[in-house]
Protein backbone atom coordinates (compact mmCIF):
# COMPACT_ATOMS: atom_id res chain seq x y z
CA UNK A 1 86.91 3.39 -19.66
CA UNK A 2 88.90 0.78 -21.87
CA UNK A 3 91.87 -0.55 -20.67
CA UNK A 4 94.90 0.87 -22.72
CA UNK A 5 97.15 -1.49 -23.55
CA UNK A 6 101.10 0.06 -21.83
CA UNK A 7 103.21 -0.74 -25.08
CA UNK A 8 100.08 1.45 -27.20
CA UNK A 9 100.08 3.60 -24.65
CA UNK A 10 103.67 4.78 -24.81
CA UNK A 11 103.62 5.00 -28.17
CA UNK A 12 101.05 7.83 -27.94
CA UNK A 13 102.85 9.99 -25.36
CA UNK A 14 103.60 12.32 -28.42
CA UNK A 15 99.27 12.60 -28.31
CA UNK A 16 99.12 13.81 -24.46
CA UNK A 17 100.32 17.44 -25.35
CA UNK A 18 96.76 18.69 -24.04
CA UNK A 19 97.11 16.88 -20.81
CA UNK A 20 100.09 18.49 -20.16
CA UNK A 21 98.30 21.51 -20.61
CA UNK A 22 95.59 20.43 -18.41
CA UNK A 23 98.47 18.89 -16.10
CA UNK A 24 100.46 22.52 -16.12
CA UNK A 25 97.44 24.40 -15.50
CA UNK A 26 95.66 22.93 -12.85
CA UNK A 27 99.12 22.71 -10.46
CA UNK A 28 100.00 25.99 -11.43
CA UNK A 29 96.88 27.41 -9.10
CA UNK A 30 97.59 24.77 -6.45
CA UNK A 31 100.99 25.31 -6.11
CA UNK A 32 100.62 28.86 -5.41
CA UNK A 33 98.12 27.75 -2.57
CA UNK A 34 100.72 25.19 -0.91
CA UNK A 35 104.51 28.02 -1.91
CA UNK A 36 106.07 24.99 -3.88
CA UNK A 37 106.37 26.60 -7.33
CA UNK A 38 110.45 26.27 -6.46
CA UNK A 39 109.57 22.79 -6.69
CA UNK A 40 110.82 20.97 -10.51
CA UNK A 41 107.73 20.22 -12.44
CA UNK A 42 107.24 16.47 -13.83
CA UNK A 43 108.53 16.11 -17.21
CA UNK A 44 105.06 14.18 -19.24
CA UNK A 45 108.18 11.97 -20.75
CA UNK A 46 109.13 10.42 -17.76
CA UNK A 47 105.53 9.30 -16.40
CA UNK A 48 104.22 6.12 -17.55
CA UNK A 49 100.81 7.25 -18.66
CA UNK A 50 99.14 3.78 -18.15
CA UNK A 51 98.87 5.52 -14.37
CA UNK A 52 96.39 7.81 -15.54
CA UNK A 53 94.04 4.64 -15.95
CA UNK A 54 94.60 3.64 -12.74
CA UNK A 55 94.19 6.82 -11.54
CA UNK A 56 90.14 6.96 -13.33
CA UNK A 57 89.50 3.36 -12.80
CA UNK A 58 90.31 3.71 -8.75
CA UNK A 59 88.30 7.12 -9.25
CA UNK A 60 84.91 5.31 -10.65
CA UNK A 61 85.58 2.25 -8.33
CA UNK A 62 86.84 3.72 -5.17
CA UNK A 63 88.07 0.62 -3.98
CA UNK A 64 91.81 -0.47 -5.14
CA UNK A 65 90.22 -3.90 -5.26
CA UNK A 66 87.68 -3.30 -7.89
CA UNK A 67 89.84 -1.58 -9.74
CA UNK A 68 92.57 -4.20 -9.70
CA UNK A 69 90.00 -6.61 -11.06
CA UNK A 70 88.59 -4.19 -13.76
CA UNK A 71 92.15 -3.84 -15.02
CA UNK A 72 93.30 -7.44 -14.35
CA UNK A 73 96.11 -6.33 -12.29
CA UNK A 74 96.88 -7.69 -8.91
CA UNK A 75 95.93 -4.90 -5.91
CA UNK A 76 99.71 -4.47 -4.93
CA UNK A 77 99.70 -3.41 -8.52
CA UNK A 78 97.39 -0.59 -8.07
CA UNK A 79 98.37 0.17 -4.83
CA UNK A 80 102.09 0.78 -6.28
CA UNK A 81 100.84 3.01 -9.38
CA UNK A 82 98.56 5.24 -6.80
CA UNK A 83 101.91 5.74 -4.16
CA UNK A 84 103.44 6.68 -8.05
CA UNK A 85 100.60 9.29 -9.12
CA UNK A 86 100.81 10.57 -5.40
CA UNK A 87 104.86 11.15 -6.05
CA UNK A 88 103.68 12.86 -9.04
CA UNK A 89 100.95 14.91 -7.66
CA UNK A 90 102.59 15.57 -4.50
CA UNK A 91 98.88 15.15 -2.79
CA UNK A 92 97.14 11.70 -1.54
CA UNK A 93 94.75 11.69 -4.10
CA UNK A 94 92.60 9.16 -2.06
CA UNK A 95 92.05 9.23 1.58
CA UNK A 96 90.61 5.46 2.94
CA UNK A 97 87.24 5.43 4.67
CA UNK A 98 84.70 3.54 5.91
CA UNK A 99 82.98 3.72 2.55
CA UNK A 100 86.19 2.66 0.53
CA UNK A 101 88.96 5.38 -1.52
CA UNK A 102 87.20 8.72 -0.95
CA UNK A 103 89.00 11.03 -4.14
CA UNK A 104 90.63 14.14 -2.21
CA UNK A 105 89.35 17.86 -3.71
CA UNK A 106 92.85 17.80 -6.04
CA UNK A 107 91.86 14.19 -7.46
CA UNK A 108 88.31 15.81 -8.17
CA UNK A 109 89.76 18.95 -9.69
CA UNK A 110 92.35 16.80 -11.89
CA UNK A 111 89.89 13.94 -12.83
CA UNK A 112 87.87 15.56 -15.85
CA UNK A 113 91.46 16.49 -17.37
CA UNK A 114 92.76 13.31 -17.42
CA UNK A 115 89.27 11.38 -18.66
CA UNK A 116 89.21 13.83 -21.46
CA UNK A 117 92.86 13.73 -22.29
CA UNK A 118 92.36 9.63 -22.53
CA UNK A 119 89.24 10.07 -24.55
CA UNK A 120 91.32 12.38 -27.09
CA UNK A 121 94.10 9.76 -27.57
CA UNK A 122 91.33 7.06 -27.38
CA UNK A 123 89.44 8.65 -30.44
CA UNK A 124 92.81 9.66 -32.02
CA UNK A 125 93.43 5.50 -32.34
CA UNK A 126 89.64 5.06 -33.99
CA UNK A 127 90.61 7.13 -36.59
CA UNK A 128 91.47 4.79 -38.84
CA UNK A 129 88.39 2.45 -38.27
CA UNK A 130 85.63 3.49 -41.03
CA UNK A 131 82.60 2.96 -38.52
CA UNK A 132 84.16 5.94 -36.07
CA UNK A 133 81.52 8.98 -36.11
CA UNK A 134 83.13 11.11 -33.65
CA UNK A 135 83.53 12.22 -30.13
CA UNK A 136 80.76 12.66 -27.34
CA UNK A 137 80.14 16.13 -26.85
CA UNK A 138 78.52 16.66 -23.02
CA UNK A 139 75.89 19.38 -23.18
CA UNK A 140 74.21 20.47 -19.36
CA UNK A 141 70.63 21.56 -19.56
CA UNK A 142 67.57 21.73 -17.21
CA UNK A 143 65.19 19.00 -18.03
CA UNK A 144 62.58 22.15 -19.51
CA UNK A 145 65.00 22.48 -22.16
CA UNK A 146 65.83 18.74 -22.61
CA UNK A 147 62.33 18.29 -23.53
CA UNK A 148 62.15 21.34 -26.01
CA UNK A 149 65.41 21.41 -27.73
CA UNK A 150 67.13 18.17 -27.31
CA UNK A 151 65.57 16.22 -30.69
CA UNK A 152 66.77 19.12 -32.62
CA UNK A 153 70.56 19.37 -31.05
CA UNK A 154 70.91 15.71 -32.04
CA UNK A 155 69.36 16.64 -35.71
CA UNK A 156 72.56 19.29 -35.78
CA UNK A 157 75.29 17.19 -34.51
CA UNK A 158 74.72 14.36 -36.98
CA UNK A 159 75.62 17.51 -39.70
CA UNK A 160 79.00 18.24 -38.00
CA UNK A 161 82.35 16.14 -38.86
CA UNK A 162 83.37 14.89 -35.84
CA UNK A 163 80.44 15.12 -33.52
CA UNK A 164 79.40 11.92 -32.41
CA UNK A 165 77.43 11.18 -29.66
CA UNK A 166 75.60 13.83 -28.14
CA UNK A 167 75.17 13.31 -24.06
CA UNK A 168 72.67 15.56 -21.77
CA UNK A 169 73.13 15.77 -18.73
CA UNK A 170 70.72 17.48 -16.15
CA UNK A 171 71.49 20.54 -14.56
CA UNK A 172 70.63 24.04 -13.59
CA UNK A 173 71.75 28.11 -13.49
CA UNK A 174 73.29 27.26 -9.72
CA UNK A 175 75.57 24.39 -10.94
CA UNK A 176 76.33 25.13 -14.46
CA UNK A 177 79.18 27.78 -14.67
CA UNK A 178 81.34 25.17 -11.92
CA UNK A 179 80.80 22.14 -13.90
CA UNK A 180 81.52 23.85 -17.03
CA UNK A 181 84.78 25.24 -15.53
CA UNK A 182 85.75 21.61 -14.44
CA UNK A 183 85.01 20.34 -17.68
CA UNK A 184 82.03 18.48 -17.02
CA UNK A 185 80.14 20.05 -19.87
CA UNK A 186 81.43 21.20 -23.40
CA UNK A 187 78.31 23.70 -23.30
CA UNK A 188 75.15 24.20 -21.26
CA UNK A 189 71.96 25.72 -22.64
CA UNK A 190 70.04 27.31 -19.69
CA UNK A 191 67.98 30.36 -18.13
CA UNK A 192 70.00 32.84 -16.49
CA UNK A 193 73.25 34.68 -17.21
CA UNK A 194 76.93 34.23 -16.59
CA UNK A 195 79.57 36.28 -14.71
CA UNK A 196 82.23 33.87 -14.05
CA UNK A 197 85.75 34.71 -15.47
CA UNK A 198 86.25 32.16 -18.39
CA UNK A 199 82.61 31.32 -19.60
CA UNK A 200 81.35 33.28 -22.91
CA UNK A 201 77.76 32.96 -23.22
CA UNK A 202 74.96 33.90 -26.07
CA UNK A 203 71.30 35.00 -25.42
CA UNK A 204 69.23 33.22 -27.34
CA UNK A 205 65.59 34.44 -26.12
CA UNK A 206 63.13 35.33 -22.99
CA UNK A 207 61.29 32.25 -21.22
CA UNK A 208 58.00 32.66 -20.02
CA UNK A 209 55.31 30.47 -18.45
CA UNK A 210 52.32 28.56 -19.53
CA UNK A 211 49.72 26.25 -17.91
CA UNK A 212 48.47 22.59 -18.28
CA UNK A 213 45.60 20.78 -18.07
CA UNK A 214 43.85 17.64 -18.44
CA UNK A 215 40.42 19.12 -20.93
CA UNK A 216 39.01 15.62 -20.46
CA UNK A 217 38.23 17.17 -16.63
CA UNK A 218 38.17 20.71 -17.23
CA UNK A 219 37.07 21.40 -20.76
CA UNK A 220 38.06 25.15 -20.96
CA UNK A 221 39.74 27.51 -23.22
CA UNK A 222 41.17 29.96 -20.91
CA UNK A 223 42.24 30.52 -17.45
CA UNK A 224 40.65 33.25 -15.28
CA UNK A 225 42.30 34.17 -12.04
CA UNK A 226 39.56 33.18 -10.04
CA UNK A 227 39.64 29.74 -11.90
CA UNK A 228 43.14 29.44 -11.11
CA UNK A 229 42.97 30.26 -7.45
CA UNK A 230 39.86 27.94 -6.97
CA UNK A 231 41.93 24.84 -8.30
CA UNK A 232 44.82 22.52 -6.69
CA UNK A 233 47.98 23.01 -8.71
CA UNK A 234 50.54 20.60 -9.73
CA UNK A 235 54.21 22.34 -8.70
CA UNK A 236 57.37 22.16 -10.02
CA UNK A 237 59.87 23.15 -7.58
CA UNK A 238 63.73 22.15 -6.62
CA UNK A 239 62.27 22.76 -3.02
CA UNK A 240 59.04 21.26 -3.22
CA UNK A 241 57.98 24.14 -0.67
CA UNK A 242 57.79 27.16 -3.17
CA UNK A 243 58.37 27.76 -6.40
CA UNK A 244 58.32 31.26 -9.07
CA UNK A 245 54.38 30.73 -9.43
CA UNK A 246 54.43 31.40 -5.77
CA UNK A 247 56.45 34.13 -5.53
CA UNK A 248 54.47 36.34 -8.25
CA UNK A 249 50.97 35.54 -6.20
CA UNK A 250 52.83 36.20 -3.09
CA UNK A 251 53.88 39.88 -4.71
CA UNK A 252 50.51 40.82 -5.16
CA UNK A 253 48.93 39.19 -2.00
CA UNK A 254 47.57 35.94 -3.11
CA UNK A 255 48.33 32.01 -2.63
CA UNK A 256 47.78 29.03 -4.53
CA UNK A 257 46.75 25.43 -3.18
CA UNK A 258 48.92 23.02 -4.09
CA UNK A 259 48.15 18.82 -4.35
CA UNK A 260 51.30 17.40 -5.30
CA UNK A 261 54.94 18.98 -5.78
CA UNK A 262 57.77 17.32 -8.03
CA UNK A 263 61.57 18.01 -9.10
CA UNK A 264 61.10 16.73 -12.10
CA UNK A 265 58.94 17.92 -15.60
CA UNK A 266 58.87 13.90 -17.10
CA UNK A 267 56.50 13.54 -14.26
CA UNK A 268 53.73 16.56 -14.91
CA UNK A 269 51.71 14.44 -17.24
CA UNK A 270 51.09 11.60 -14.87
CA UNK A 271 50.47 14.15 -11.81
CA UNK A 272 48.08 16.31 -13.96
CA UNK A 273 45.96 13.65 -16.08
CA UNK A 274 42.60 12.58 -14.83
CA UNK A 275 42.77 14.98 -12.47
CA UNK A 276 41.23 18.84 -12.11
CA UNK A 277 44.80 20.12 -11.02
CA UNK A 278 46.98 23.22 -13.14
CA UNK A 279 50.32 22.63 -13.66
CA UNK A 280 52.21 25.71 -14.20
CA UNK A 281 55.45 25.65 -15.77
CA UNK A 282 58.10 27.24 -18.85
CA UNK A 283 56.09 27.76 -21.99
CA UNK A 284 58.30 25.66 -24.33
CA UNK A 285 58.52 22.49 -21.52
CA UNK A 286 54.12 23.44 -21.57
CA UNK A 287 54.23 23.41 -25.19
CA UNK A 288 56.64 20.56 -26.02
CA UNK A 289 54.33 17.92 -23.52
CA UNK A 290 51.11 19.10 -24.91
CA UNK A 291 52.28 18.18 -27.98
CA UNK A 292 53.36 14.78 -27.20
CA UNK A 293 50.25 13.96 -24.76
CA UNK A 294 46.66 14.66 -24.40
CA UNK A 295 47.07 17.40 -21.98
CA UNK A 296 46.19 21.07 -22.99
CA UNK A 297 48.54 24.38 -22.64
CA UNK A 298 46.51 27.57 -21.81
CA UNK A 299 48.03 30.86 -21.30
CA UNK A 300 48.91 31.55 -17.38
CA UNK A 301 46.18 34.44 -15.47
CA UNK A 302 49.61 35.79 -14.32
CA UNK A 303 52.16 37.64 -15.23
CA UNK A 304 56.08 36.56 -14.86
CA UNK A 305 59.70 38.30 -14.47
CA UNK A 306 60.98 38.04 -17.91
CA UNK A 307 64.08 35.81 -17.49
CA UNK A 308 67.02 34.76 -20.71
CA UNK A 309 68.07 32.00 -21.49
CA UNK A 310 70.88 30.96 -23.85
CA UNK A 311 74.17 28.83 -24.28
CA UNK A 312 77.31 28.62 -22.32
CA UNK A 313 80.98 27.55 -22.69
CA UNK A 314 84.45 27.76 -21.61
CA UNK A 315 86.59 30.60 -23.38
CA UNK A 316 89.00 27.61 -24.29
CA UNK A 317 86.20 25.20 -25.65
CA UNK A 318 85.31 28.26 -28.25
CA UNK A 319 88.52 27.81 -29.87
CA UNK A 320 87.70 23.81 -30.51
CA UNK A 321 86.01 23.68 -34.01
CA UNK A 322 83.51 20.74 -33.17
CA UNK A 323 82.09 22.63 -30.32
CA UNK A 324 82.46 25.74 -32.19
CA UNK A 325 80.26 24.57 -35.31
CA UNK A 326 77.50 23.15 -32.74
CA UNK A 327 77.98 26.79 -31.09
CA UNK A 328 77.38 28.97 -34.58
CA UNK A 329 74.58 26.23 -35.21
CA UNK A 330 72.88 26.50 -31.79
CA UNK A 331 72.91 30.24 -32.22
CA UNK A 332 71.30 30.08 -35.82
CA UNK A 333 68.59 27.72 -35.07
CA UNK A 334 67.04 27.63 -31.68
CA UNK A 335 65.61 31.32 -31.61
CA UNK A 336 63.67 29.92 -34.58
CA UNK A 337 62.67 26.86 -33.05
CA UNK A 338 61.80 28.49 -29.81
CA UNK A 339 59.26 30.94 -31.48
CA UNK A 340 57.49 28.45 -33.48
CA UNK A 341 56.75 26.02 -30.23
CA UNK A 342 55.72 28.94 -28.19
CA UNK A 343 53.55 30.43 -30.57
């Protein structure tokens, strides 16, 4: 985070109308929790907003020393501003352990408002520079559809005004609909659907799975059942204990043998080469490393639970017209792009 300098920084309060929205609606739900809603609500005119970096910089650092010496301020500095944004707040923000500031659940709930209120007025002053492309727009996706779709997202975003960088970050159908709630991701492209109160989401197609091999071990063309039972397997699991491939087998009273078990799809080409294993795994992650390695994707023995997947987003995001072009995009392209890599 750059440090704002206070005399710029005032002159942009005018800029921080959608923190105070953030602000307003993130204290409305906790003050019903703690019955202080009698209580006068801050007025964004009479809080020095240079407190808001302090407030991120103690965040990242959590240690008021670090953060004094990011923002080359003295500690008693920072230690005055945080007994401020705890006047503010009317919570302690930070609690002091053994492992330095630990951020209280209110400081994590408040935190992605106030980054991405600083980021708007940031990018609102790079305006005027003719080298500004945009603003980073945060997308959450399992690492299956990092490898399939992510080249192609970036191809899109360079065609929409005001969509700079485009940041993935890894995730999956358990921890999406919180993080995009918290505004940790402006969308999320992953399998499963959504029933949380104030996500919209868009089925964009049906996964299914796919095998690999190494054919410079086991120079086939197909995959018999037999085949498939007789060999170790390379498995992709969160648990490393069990994954889907287990629980079809286990439905109709078979079990697999597995070698080796990862978290992570980067690694399947390294596990399976020069060896006789099967790695089974999402057709478009199969299809996407066969074509960027040696290895060879063969149609599973097995059949699978059809499962969609598709985009995400916060009701409010939908409204913003960056997010909403890469939305109409998204939903244009990627069935199209799906069907030609799994065919």
């Amino acid at each position: 985070m750059l440090d704002f300098p206070e005399d710029l920084i005032r002159c942009q309060q005018g800029s921080f109308g959608l923190f105070f929205f953030y602000y307003q609606e993130i204290k409305a739900d906790t003050d019903q929790e703690m019955n202080t809603s009698d209580i006068c609500q801050p007025d964004i005119r009479d809080i020095d907003l240079n407190l808001l970096n302090v407030f991120l910089t103690v965040y990242d650092e959590r240690s008021a020393t670090k953060a004094a010496e990011r923002l080359r301020l003295t500690q008693a500095s920072v230690s005055n501003k945080i007994a401020e944004l705890r006047r503010i707040y009317r919570d302690p923000l930070f609690k002091r352990t053994g492992r330095g500031l630990l951020p209280t659940s209110f400081a994590d709930r408040i935190y992605p408002f106030v980054r991405d209120s600083l980021s708007c007025v940031q990018s609102s002053l790079r305006l005027q520079d003719n080298d500004y492309i945009g603003r980073t727009i945060i997308i959450g996706l399992s690492d299956d559809f990092e490898l399939a779709f992510s080249s192609h997202i970036s191809k899109f975003a360079k065609n929409i005004t005001g969509c700079g960088r485009i940041h993935f970050k890894q995730t999956n159908s358990h921890l999406v609909s919180e993080a995009l709630l918290t505004r940790s991701f402006d969308l999320a492209l992953t399998a499963g659907g959504y029933t949380e109160e104030g996500i919209s989401s868009l089925a964009l197609g049906s996964c299914n799975y796919a095998c690999l091999i190494d054919p410079d071990v086991l120079d086939i063309d197909a995959i018999s059942l037999p085949f498939y039972l007789a060999h170790e397997h390379v498995m992709l699991s969160a648990s490393g204990l069990f994954g889907i491939v287990d629980d079809v087998l286990a439905s109709i009273g078979l079990t697999r043998k597995v070698r080796t078990s990862t978290t992570h799809f980067a690694a399947i080409p390294y596990l399976v080469k020069g060896t006789d294993c099967i790695s089974t795994i999402p057709k478009h992650a199969a299809k996407a490393i066969a074509k960027m390695t040696s290895l060879r994707c063969l149609d599973a023995p097995i059949e699978f639970p059809s499962q969609n997947f598709g985009i995400a987003w916060r009701n409010f995001a939908g409204r913003d017209r960056v997010i909403k072009e890469l939305i109409d995009t998204l939903k244009k392209e990627l069935p199209a792009i799906y069907a030609e890599l799994c065919n």
